[in-house]
PDB file of N, CA and C in Angstrom:
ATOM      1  N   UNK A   1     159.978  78.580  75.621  1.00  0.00           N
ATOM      2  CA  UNK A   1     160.260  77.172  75.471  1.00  0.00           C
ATOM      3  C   UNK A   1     159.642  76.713  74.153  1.00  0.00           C
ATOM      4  N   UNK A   2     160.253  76.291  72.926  1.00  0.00           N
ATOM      5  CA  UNK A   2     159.868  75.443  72.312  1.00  0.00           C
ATOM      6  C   UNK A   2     159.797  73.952  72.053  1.00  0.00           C
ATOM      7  N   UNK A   3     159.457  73.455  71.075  1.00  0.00           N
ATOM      8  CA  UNK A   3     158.630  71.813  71.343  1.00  0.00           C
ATOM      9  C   UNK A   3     159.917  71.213  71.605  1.00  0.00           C
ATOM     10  N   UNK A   4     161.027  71.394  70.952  1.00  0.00           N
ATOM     11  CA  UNK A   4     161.893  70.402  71.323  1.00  0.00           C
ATOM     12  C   UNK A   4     162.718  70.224  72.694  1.00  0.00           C
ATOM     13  N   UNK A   5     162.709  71.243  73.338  1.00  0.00           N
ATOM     14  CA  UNK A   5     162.637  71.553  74.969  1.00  0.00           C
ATOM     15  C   UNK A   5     161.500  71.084  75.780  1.00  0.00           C
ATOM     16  N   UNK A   6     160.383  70.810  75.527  1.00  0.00           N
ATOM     17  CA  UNK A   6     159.291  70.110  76.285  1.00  0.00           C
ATOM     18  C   UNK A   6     159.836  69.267  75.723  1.00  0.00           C
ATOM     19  N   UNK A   7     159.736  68.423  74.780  1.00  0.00           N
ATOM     20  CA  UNK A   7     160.170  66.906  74.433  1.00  0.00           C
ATOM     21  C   UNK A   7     161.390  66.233  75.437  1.00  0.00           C
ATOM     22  N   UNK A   8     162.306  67.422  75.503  1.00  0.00           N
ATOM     23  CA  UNK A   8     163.721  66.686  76.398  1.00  0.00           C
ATOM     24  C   UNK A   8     163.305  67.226  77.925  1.00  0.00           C
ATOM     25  N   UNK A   9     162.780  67.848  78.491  1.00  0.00           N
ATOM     26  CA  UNK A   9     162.507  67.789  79.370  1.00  0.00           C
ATOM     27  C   UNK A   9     161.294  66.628  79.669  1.00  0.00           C
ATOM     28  N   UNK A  10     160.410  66.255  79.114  1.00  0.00           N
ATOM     29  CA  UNK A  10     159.014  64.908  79.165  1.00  0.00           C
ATOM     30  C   UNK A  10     160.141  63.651  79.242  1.00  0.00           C
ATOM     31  N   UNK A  11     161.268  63.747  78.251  1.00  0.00           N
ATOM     32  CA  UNK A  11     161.882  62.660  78.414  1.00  0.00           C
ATOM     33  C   UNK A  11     162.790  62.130  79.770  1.00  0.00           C
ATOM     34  N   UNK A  12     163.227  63.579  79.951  1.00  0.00           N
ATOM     35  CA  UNK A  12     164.282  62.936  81.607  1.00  0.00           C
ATOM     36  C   UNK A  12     162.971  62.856  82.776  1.00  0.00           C
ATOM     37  N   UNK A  13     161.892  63.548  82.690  1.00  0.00           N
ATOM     38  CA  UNK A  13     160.755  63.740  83.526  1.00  0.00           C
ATOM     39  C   UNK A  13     160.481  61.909  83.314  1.00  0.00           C
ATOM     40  N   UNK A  14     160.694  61.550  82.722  1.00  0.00           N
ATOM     41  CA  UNK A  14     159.953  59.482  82.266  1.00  0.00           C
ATOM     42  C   UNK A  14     158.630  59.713  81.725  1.00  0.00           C
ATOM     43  N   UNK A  15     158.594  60.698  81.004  1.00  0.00           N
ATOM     44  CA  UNK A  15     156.577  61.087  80.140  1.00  0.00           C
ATOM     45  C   UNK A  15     156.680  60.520  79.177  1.00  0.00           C
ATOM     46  N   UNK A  16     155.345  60.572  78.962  1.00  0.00           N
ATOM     47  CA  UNK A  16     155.415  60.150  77.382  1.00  0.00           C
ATOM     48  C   UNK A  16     154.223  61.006  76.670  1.00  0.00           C
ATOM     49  N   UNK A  17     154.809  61.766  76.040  1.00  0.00           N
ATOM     50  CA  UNK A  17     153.708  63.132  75.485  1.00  0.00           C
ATOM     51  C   UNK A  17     153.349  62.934  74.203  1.00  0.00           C
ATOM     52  N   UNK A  18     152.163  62.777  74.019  1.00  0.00           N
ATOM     53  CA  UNK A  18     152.116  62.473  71.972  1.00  0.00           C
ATOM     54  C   UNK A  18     151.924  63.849  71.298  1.00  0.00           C
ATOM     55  N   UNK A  19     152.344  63.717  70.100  1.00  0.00           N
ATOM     56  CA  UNK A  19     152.595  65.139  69.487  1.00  0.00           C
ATOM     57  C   UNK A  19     151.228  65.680  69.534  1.00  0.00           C
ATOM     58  N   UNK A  20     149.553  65.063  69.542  1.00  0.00           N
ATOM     59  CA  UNK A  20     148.766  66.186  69.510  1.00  0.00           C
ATOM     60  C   UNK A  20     148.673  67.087  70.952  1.00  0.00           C
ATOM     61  N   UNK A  21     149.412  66.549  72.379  1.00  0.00           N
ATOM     62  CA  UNK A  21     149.692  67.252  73.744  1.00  0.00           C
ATOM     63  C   UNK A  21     150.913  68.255  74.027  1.00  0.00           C
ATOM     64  N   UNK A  22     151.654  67.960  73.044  1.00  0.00           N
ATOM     65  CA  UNK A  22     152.522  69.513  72.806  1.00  0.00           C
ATOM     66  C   UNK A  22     151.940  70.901  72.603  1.00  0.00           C
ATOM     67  N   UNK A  23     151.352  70.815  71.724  1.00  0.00           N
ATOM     68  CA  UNK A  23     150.679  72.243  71.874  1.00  0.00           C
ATOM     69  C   UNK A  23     149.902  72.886  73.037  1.00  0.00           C
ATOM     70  N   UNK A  24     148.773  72.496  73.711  1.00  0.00           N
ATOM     71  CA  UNK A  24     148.804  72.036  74.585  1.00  0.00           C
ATOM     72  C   UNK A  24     149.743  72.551  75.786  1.00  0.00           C
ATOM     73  N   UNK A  25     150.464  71.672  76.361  1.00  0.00           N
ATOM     74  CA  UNK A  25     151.298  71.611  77.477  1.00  0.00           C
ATOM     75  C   UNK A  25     152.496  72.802  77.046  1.00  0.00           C
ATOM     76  N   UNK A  26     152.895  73.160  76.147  1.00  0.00           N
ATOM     77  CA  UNK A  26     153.472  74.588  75.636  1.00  0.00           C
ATOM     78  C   UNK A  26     152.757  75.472  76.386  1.00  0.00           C
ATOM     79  N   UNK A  27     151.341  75.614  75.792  1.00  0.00           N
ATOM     80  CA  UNK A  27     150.295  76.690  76.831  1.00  0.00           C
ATOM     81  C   UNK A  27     150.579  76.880  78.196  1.00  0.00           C
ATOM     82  N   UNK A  28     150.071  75.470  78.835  1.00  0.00           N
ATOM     83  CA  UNK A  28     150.198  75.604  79.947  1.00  0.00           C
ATOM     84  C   UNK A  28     151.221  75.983  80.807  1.00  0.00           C
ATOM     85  N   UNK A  29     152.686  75.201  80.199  1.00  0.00           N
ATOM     86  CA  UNK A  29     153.948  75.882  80.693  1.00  0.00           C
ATOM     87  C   UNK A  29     154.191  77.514  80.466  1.00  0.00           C
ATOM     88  N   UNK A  30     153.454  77.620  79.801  1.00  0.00           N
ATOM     89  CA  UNK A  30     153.614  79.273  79.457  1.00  0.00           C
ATOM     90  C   UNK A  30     152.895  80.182  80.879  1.00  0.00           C
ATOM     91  N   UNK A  31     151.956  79.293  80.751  1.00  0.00           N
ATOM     92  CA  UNK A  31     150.796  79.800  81.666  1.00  0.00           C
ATOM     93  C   UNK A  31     151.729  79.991  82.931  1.00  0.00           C
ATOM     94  N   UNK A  32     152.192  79.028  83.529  1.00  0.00           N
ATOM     95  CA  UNK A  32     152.614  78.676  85.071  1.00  0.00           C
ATOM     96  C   UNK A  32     154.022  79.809  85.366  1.00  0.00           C
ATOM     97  N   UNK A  33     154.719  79.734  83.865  1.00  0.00           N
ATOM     98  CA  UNK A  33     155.669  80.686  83.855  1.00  0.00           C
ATOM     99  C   UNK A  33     155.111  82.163  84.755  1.00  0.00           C
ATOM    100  N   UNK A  34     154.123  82.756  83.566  1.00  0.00           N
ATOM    101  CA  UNK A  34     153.611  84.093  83.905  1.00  0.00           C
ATOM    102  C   UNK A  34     153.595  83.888  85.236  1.00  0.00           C
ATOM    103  N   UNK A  35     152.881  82.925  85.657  1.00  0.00           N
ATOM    104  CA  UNK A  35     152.138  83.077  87.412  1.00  0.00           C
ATOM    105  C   UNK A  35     153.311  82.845  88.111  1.00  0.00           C
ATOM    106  N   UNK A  36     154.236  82.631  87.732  1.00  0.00           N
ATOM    107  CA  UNK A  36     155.523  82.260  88.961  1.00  0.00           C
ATOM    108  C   UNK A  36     156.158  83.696  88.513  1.00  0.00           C
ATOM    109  N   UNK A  37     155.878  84.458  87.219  1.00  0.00           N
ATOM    110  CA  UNK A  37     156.950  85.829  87.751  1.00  0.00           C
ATOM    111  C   UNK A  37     155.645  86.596  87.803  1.00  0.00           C
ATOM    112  N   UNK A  38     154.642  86.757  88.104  1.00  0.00           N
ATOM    113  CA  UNK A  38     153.756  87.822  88.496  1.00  0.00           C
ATOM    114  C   UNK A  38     153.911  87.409  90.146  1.00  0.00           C
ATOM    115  N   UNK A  39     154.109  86.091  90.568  1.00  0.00           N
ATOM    116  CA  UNK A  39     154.554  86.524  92.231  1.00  0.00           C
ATOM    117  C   UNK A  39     155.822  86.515  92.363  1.00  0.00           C
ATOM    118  N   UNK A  40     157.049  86.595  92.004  1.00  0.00           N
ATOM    119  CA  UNK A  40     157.816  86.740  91.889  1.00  0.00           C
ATOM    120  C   UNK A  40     157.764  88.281  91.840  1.00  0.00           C
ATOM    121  N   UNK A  41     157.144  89.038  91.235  1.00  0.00           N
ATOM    122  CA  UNK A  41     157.018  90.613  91.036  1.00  0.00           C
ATOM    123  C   UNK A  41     156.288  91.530  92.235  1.00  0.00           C
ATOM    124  N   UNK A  42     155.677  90.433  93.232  1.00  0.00           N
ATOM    125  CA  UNK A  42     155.021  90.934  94.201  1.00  0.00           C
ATOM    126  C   UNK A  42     155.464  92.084  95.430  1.00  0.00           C
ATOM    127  N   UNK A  43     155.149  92.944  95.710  1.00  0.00           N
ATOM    128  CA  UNK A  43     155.576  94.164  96.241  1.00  0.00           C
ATOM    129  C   UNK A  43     155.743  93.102  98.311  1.00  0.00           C
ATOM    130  N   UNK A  44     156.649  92.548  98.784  1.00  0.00           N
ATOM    131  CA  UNK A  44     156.234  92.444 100.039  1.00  0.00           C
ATOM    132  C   UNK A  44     157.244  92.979 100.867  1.00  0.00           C
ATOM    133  N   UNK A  45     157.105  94.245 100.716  1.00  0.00           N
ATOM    134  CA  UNK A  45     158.968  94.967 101.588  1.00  0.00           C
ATOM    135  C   UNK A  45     157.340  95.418 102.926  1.00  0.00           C
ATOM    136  N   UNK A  46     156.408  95.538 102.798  1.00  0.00           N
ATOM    137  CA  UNK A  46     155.325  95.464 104.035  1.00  0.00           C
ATOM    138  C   UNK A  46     155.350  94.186 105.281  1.00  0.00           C
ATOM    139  N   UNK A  47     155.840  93.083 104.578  1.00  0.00           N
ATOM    140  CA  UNK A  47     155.339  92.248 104.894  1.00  0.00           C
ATOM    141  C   UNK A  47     156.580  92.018 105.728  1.00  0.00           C
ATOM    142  N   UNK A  48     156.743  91.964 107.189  1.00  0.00           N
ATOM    143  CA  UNK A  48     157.860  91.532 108.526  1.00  0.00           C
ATOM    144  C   UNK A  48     158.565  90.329 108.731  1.00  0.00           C
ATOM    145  N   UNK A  49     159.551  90.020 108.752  1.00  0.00           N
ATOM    146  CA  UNK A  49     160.259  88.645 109.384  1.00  0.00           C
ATOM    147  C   UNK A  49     158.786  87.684 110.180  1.00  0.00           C
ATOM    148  N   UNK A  50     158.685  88.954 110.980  1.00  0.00           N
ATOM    149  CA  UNK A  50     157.638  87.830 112.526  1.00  0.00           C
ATOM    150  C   UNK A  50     156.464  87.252 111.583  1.00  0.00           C
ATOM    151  N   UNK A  51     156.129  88.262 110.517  1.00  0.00           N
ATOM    152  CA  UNK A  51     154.708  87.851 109.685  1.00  0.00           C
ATOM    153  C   UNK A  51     155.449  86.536 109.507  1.00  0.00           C
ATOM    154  N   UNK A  52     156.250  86.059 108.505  1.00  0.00           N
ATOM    155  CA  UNK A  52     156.601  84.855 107.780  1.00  0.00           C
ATOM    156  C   UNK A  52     156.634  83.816 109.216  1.00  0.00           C
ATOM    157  N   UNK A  53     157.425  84.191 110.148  1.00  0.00           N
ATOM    158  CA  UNK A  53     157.872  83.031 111.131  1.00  0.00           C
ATOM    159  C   UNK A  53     156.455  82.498 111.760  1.00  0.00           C
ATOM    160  N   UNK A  54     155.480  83.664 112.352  1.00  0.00           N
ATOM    161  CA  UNK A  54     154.493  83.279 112.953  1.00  0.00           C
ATOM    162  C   UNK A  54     153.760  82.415 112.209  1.00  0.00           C
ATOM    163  N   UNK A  55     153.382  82.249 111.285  1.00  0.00           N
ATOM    164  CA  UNK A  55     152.279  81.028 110.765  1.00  0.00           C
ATOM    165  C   UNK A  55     152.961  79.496 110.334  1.00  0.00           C
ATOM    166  N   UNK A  56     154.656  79.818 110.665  1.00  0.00           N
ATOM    167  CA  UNK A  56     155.172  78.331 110.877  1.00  0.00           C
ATOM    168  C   UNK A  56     154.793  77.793 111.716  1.00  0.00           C
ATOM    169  N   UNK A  57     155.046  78.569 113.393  1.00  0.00           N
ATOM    170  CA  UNK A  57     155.320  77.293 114.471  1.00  0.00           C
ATOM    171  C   UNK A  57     153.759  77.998 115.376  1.00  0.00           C
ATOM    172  N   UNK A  58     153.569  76.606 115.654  1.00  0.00           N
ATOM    173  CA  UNK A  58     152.101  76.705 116.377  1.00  0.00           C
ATOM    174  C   UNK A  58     152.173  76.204 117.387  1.00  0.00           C
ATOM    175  N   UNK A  59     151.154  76.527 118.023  1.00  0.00           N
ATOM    176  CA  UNK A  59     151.982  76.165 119.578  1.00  0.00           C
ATOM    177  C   UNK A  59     150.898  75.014 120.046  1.00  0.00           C
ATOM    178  N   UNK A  60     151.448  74.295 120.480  1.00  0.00           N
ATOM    179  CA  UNK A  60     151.134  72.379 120.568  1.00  0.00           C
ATOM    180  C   UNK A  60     150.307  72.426 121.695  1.00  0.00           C
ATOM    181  N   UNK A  61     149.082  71.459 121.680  1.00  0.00           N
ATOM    182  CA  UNK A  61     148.130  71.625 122.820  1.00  0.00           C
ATOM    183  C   UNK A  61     149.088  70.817 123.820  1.00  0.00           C
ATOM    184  N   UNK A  62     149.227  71.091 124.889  1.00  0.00           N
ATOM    185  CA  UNK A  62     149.447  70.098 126.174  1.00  0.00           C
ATOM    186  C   UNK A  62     149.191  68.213 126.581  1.00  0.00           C
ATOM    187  N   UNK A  63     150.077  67.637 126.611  1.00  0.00           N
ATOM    188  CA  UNK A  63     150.269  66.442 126.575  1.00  0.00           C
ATOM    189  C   UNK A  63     149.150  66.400 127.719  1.00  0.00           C
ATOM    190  N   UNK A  64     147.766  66.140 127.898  1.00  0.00           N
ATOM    191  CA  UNK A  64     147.460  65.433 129.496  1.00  0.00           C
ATOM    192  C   UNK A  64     147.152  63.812 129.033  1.00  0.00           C
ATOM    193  N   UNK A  65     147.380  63.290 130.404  1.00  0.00           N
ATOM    194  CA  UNK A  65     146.523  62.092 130.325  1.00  0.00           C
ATOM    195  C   UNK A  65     145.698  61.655 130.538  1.00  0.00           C
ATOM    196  N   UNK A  66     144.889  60.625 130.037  1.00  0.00           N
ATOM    197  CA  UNK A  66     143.041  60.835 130.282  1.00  0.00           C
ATOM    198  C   UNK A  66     142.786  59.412 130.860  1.00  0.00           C
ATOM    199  N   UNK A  67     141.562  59.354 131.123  1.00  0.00           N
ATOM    200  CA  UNK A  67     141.529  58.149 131.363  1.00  0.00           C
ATOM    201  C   UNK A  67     141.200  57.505 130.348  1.00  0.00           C
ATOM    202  N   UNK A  68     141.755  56.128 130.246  1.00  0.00           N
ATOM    203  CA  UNK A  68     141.994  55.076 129.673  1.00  0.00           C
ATOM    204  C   UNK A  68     141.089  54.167 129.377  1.00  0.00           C
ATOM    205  N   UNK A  69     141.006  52.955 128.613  1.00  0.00           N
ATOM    206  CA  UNK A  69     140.473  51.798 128.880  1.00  0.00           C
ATOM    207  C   UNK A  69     140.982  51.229 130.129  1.00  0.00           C
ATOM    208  N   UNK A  70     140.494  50.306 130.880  1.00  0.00           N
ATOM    209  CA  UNK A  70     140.799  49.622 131.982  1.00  0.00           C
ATOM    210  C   UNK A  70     141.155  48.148 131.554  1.00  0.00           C
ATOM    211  N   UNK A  71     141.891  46.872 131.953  1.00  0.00           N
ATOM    212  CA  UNK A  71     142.172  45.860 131.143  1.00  0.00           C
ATOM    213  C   UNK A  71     140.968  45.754 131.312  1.00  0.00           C
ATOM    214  N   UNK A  72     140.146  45.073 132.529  1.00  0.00           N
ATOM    215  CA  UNK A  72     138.781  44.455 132.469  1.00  0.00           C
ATOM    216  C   UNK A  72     138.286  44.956 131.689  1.00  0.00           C
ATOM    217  N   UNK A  73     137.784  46.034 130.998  1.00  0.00           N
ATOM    218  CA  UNK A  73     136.695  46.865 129.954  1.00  0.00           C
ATOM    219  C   UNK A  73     137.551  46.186 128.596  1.00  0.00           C
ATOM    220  N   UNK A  74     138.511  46.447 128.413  1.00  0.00           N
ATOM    221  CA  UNK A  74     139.305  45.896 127.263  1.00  0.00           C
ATOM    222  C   UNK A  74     139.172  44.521 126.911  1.00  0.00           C
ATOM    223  N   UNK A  75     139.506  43.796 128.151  1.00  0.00           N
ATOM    224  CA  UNK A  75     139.175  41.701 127.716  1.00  0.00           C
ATOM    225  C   UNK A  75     137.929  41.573 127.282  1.00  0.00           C
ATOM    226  N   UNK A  76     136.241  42.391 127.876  1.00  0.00           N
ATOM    227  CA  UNK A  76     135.540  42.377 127.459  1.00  0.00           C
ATOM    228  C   UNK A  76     135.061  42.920 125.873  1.00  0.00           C
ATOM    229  N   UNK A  77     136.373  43.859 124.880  1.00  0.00           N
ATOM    230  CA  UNK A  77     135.468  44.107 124.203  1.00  0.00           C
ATOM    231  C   UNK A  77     136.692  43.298 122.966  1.00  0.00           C
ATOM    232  N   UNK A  78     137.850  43.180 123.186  1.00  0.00           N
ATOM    233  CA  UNK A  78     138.876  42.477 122.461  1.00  0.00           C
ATOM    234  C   UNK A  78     138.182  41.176 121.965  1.00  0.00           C
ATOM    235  N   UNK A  79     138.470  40.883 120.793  1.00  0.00           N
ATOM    236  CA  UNK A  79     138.057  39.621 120.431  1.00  0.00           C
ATOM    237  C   UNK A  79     139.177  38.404 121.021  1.00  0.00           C
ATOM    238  N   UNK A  80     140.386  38.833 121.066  1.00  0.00           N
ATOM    239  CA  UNK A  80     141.628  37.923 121.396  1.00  0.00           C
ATOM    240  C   UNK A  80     142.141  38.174 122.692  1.00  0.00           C
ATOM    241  N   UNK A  81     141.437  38.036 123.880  1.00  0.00           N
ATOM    242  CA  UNK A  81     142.638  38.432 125.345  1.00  0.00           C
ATOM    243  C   UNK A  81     143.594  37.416 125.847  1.00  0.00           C
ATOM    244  N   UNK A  82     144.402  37.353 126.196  1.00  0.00           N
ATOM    245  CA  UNK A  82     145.385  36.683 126.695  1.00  0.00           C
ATOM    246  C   UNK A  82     146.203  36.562 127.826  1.00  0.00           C
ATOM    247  N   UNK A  83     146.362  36.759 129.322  1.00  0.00           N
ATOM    248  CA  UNK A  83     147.609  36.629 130.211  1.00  0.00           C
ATOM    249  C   UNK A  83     147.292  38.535 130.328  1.00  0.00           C
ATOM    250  N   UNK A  84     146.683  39.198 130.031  1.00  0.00           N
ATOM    251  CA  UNK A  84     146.812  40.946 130.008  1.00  0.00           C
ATOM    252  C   UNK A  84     147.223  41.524 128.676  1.00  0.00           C
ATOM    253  N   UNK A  85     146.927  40.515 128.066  1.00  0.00           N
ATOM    254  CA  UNK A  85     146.965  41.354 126.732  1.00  0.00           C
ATOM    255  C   UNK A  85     146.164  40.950 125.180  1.00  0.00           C
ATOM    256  N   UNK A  86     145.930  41.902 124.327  1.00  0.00           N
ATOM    257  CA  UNK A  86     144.796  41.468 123.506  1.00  0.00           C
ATOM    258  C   UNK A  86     146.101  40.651 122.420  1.00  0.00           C
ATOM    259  N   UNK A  87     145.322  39.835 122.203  1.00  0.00           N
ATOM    260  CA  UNK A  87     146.476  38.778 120.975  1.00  0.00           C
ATOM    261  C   UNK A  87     145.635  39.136 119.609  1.00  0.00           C
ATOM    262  N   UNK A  88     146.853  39.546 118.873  1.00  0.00           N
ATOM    263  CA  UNK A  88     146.425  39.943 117.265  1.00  0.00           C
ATOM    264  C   UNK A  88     147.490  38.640 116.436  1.00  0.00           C
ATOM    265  N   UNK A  89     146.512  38.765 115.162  1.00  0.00           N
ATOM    266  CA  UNK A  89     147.210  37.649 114.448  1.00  0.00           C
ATOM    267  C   UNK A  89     149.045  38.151 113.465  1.00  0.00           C
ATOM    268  N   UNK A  90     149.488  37.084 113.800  1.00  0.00           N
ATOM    269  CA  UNK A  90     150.399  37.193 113.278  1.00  0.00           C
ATOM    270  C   UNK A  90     150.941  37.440 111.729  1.00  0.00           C
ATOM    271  N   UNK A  91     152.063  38.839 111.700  1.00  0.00           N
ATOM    272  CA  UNK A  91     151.744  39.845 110.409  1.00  0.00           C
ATOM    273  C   UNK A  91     153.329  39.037 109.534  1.00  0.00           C
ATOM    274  N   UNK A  92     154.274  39.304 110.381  1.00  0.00           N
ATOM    275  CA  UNK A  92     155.638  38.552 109.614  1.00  0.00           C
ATOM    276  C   UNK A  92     155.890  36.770 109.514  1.00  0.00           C
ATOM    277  N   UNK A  93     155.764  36.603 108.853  1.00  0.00           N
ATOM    278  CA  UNK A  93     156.357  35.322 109.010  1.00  0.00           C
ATOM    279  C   UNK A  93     157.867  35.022 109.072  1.00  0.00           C
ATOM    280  N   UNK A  94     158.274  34.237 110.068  1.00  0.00           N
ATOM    281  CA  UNK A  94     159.265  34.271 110.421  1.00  0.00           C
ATOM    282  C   UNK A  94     160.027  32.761 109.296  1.00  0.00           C
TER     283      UNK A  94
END
């Protein structure tokens, strides 16, 4: 990649790169290159379907239900109770 390819790419990206950060950000794009084809080059014909799938899906603890606040414990610690329910201030105006 040379400068005038970082420049049009900074530009559709919405950057704004000043010419002493070209040199610079050249490097670094260089840099990220290498590291995306050195794993890209990575040997994984070892490595199984089940390997990849297993560390997606995890298996979900069990829904129980616990005990709760009680209303009485609740009116006591709510600053706003009302009729059975805690009253919060109003967010939309209508």
């Amino acid at each position: 990649m040379d400068e005038k390819e970082l420049k049009n790419i900074a530009h559709l990206a919405k950057l704004n790169i000043e010419d002493k950060e070209v040199s610079s950000m050249l490097n670094d794009f260089s840099r990220i290159v290498q590291y995306v084809d050195e794993i890209k080059n990575l040997d994984t014909t070892s490595v199984g379907d089940d390997e990849i799938y297993e560390q997606i899906f995890y298996e979900l603890r069990k829904d129980l239900a616990e005990n709760g606040l009680k209303r009485d414990d609740l009116a006591k610690i709510a600053p706003s109770y009302e009729n059975g329910y805690v009253v919060v201030p109003k967010v939309i105006e209508t």
